[in-house]
Protein backbone atom coordinates (compact mmCIF):
# COMPACT_ATOMS: atom_id res chain seq x y z
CA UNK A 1 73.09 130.51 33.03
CA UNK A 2 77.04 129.57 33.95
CA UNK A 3 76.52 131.67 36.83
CA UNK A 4 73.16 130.19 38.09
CA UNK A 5 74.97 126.36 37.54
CA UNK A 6 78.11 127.17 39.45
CA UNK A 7 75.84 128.42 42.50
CA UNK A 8 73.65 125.09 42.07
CA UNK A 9 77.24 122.89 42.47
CA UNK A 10 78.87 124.77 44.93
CA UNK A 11 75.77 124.21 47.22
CA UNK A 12 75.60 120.93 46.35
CA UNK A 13 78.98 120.36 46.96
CA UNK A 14 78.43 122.65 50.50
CA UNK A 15 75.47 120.12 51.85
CA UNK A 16 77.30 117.08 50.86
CA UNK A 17 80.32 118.01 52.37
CA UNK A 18 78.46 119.00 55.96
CA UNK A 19 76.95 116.07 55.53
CA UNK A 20 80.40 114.07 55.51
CA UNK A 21 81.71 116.39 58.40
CA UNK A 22 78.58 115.96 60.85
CA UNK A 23 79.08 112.43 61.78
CA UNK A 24 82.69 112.80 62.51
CA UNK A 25 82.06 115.70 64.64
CA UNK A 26 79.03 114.60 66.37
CA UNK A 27 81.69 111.54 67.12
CA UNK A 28 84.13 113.89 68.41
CA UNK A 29 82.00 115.47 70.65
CA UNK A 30 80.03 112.64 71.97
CA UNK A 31 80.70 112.02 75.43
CA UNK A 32 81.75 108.41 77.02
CA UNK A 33 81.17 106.87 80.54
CA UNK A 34 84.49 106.92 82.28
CA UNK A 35 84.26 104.01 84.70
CA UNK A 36 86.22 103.71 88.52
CA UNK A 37 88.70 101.71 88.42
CA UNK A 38 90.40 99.58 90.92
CA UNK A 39 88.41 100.53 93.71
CA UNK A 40 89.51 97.47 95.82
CA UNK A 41 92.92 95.77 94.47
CA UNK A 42 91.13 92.20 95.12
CA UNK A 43 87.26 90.19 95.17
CA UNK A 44 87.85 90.55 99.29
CA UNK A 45 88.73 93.60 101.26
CA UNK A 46 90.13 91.34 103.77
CA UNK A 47 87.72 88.91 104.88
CA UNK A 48 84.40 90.12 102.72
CA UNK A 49 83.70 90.21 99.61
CA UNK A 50 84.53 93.61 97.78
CA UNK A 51 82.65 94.73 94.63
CA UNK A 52 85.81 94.08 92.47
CA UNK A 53 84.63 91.23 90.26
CA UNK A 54 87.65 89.57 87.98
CA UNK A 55 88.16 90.03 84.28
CA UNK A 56 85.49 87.69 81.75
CA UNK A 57 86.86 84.26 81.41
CA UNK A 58 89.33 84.68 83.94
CA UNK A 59 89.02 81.99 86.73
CA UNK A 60 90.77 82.80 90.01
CA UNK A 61 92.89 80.95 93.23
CA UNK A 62 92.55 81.98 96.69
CA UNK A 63 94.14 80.27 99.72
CA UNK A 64 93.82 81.97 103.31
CA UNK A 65 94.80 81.28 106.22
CA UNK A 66 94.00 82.21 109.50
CA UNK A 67 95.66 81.24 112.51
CA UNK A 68 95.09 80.54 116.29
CA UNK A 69 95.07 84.17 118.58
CA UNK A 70 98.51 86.00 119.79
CA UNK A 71 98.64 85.53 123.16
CA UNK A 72 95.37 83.26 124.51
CA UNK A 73 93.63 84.10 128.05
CA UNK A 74 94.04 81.57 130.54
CA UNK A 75 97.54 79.81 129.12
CA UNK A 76 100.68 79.71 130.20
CA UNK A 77 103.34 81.63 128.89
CA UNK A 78 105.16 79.24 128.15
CA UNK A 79 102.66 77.99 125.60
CA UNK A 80 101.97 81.27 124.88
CA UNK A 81 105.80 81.90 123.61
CA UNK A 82 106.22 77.93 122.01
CA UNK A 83 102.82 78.94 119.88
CA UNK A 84 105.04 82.20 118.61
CA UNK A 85 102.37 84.46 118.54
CA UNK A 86 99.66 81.67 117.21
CA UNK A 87 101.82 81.27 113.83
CA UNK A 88 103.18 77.84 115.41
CA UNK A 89 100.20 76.68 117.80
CA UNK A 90 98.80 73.55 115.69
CA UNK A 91 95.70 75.64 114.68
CA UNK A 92 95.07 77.33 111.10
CA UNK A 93 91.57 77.41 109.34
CA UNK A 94 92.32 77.08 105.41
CA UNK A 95 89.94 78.42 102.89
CA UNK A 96 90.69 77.19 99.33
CA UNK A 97 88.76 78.90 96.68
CA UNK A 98 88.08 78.87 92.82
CA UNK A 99 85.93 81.57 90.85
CA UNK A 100 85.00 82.23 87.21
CA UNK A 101 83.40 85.50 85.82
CA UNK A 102 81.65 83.92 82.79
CA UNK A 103 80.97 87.82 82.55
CA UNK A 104 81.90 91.16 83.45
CA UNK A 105 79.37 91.26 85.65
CA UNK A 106 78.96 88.18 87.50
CA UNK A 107 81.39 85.90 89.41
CA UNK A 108 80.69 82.44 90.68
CA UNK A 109 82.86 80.51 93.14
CA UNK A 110 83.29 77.13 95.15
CA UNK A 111 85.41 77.12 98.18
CA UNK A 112 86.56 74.62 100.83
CA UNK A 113 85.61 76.74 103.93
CA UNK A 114 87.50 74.42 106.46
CA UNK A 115 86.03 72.42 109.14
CA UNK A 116 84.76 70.14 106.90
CA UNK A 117 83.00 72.82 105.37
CA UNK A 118 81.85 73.92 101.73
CA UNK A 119 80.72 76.99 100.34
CA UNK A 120 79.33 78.40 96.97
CA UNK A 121 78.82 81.85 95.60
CA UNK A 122 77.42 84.34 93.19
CA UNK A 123 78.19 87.80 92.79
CA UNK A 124 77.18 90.06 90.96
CA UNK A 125 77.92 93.89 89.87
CA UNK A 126 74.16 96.21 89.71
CA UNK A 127 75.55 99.44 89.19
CA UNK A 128 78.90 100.70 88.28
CA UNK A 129 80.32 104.40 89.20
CA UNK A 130 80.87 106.54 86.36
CA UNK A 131 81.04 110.13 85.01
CA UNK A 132 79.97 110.88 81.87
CA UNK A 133 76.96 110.65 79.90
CA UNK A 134 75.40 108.86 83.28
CA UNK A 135 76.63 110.14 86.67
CA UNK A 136 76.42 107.52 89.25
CA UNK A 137 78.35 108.37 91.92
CA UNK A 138 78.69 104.41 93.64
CA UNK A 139 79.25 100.87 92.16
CA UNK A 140 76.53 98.37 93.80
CA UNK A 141 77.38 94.64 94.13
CA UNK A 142 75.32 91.81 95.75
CA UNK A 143 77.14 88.39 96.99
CA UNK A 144 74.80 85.50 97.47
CA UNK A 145 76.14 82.44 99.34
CA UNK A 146 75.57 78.89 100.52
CA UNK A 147 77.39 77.33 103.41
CA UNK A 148 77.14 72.93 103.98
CA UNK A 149 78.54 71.34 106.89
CA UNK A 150 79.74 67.94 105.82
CA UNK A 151 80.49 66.82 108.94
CA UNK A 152 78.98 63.89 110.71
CA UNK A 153 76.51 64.81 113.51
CA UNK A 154 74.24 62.31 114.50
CA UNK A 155 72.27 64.79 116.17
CA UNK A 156 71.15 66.75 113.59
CA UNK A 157 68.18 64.74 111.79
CA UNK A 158 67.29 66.76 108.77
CA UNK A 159 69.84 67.07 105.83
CA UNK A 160 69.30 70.40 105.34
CA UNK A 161 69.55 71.95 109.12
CA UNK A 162 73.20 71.37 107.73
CA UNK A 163 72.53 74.23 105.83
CA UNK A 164 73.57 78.51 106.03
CA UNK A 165 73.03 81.16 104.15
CA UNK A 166 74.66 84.50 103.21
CA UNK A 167 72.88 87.49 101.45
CA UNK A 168 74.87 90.72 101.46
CA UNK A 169 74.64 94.85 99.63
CA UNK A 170 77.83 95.98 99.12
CA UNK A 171 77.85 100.02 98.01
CA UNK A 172 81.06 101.11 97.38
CA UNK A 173 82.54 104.33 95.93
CA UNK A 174 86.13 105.43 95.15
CA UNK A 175 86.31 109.02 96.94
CA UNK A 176 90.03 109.58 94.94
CA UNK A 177 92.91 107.40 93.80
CA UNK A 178 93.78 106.99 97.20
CA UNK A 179 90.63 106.39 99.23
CA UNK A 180 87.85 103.87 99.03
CA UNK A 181 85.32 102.73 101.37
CA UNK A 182 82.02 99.84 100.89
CA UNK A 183 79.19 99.52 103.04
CA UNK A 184 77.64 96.05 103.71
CA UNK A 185 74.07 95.25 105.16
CA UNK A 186 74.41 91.91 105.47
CA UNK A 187 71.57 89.33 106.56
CA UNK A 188 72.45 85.11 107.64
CA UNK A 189 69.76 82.79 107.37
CA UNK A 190 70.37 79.61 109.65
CA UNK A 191 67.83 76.20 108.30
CA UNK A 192 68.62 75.08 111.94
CA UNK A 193 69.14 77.79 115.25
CA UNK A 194 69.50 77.21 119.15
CA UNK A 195 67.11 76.85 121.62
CA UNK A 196 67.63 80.25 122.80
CA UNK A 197 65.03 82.82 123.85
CA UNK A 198 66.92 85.43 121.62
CA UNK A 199 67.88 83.38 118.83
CA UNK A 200 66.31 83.50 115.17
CA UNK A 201 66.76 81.72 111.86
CA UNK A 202 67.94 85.61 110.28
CA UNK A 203 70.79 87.13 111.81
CA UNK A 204 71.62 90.22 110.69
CA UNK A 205 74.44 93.02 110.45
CA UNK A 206 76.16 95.86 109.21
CA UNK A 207 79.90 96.53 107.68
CA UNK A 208 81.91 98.94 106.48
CA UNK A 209 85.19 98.65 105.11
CA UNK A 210 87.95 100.27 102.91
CA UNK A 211 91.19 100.70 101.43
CA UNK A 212 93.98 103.40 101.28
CA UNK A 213 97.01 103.41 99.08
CA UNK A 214 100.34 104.17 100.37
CA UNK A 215 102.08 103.51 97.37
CA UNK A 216 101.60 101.72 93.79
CA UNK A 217 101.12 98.66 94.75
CA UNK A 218 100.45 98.78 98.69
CA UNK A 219 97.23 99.55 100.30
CA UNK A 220 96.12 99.75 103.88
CA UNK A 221 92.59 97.40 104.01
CA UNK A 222 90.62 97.74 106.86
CA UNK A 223 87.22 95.78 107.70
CA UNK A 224 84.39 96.75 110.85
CA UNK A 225 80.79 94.94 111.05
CA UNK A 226 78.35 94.36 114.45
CA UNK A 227 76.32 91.68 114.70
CA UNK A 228 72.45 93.32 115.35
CA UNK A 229 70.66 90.02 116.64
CA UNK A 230 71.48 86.85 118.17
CA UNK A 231 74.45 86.54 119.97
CA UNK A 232 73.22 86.63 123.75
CA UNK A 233 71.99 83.92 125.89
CA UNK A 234 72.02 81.42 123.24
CA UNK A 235 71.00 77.63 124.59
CA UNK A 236 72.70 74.13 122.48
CA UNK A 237 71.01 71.25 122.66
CA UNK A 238 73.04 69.45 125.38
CA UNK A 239 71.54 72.89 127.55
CA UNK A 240 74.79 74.97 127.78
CA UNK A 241 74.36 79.03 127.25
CA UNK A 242 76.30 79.99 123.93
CA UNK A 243 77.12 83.85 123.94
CA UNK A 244 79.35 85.29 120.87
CA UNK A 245 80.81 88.54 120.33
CA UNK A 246 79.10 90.77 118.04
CA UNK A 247 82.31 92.96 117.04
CA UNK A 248 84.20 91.71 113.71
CA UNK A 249 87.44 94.10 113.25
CA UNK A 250 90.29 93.35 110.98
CA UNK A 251 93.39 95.14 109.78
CA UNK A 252 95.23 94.39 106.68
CA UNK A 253 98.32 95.52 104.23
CA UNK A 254 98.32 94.64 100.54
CA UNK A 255 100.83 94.13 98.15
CA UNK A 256 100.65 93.55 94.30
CA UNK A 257 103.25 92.02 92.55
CA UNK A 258 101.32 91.76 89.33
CA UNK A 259 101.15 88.35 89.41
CA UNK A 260 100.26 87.87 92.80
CA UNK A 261 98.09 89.84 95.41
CA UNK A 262 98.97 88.95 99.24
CA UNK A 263 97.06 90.22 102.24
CA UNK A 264 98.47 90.48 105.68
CA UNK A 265 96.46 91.22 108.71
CA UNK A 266 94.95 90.76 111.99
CA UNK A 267 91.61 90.41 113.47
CA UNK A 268 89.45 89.02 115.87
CA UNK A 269 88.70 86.09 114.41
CA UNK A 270 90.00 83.19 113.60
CA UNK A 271 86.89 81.63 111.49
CA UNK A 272 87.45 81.50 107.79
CA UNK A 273 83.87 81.57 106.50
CA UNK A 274 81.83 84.75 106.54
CA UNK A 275 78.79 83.08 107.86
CA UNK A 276 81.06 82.21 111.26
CA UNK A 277 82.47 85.72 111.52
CA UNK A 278 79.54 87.73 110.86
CA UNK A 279 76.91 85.55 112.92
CA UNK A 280 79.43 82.99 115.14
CA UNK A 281 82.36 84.90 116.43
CA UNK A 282 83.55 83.61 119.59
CA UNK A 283 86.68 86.48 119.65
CA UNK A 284 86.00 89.90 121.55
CA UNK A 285 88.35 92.99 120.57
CA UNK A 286 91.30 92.27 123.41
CA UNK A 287 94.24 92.61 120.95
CA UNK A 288 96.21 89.29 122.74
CA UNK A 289 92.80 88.04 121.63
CA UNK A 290 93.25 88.55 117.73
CA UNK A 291 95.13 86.42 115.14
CA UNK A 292 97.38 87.09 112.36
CA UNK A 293 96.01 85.67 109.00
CA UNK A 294 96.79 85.98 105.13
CA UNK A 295 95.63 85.91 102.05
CA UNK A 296 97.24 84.75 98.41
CA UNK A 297 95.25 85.62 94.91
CA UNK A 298 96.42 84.34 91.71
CA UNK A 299 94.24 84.93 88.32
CA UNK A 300 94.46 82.50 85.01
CA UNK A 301 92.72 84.29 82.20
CA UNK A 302 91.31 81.29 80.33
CA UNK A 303 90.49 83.37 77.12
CA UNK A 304 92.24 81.98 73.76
């Protein structure tokens, strides 16, 4: 009877400790997402949006600038040498911006887009890449934005002809620690368009850009879209033919000083709104023809 009771415990000691053991090893061995990181160092690759979306609660400052082009067609050198390469010329489009990621996946932002113009944006993050439990191999982002001209124009007779908009993809993926590229079909809607023969209220395009790090805190950015529709034989209302370039290129170097990210670069452009560059570029890709331009990013994590 002692014997039969001691087998009895010991079994009942046995199932209660596998019991104990089975949630602490099913905990060991359950797997976690392991998320990419830093894919882009900042919200823009250069000019566009990234897929990088700031921490919750953290609201951020942007100022760019961009400035007039190196060495402009048609004048004189010595202009040419007094503008010092279009850093002293009397022309620099400002953008001033403030964002807010009430969470970790959204991001919204006012900016002043210069020329007496405003912008507003939300972003948001669809898909993040991972490994894991879940293996998806790209982070997906979509940017929705809102362009107002302010300025007076007695010919316009409609409030909201004064109006653009900007709806752009972004797919990105980290390849390694040092490589990462984003893809951007992007589509413009204009409430007011020229009197063209090949003009349309949706202009659309296609980007790709991407970064590559040279060292811990310095990255090569790099940024390539075409314009698909509407930039040829373009008529104004005063009757003059508009033409733009449908080539957007810009090259950039990043440094992170952990408080502050700067951009450098160049590119043909010298707009500071996306909807400008992507649907209103006047700049073709003759290097005398681009412009230096940078970029400062400061983050305030509003959190207690």
């Amino acid at each position: 009877m002692k014997k039969i009771f001691a087998l009895i415990l010991g079994l009942g000691f046995g199932v209660v400790t596998m019991a104990q053991d089975a949630p602490a090893e099913e905990t060991k061995t359950a797997a976690k997402p392991k998320y990419a990181r830093a894919t882009f160092n900042s919200t823009r690759i250069i000019n566009m949006h990234s897929v990088e979306i700031i921490a919750p609660g953290s609201m951020q400052f942007m100022i760019s600038h961009h400035f007039s082009p190196l060495w402009p067609e048609g004048g004189s050198n010595q202009d040419n040498l007094a503008g010092l390469l279009g850093l002293n010329s009397g022309l620099a489009y400002t953008y001033l911006s403030f964002d807010y990621s009430p969470k970790a996946w959204m991001n919204l932002g006012l900016a002043a887009a210069g020329r007496n113009r405003y912008e507003g944006w939300a972003r948001f993050r669809l898909l993040r890449q991972q490994t894991g439990p879940k293996n998806i191999p790209v982070t997906v982002g979509w940017v929705s934005l809102f362009n107002a001209n302010a300025a007076s124009d007695k010919s316009v007779s409609l409030t909201w002809n004064k109006y653009s908009f900007m709806h752009q993809l972004q797919i990105a993926r980290k390849f390694s620690d040092k490589l990462s590229l984003q893809l951007m079909p992007t589509m413009i809607y204009f409430n007011e368009i020229p009197y063209g023969i090949n003009n349309t209220n949706s202009v659309w395009s296609l980007g790709l850009g991407g970064k590559y790090k040279i060292h811990a805190n310095k990255n090569i950015t790099f940024e390539y879209a075409r314009q698909f529709n509407m930039y040829e034989n373009l008529i104004d209302k005063n009757g003059n033919i508009v033409n733009y370039k449908p080539d957007l290129l810009s090259l950039g170097m990043e440094f992170n000083t952990g408080g502050h990210l700067f951009q450098f670069y160049v590119g043909n452009t010298t707009n500071s709104s996306n909807i400008d560059q992507l649907a209103r570029n006047n700049t073709n890709l003759k290097f005398r023809n681009w412009s230096f331009g940078f970029t400062i990013n400061r983050s305030l994590n509003l959190k207690k």
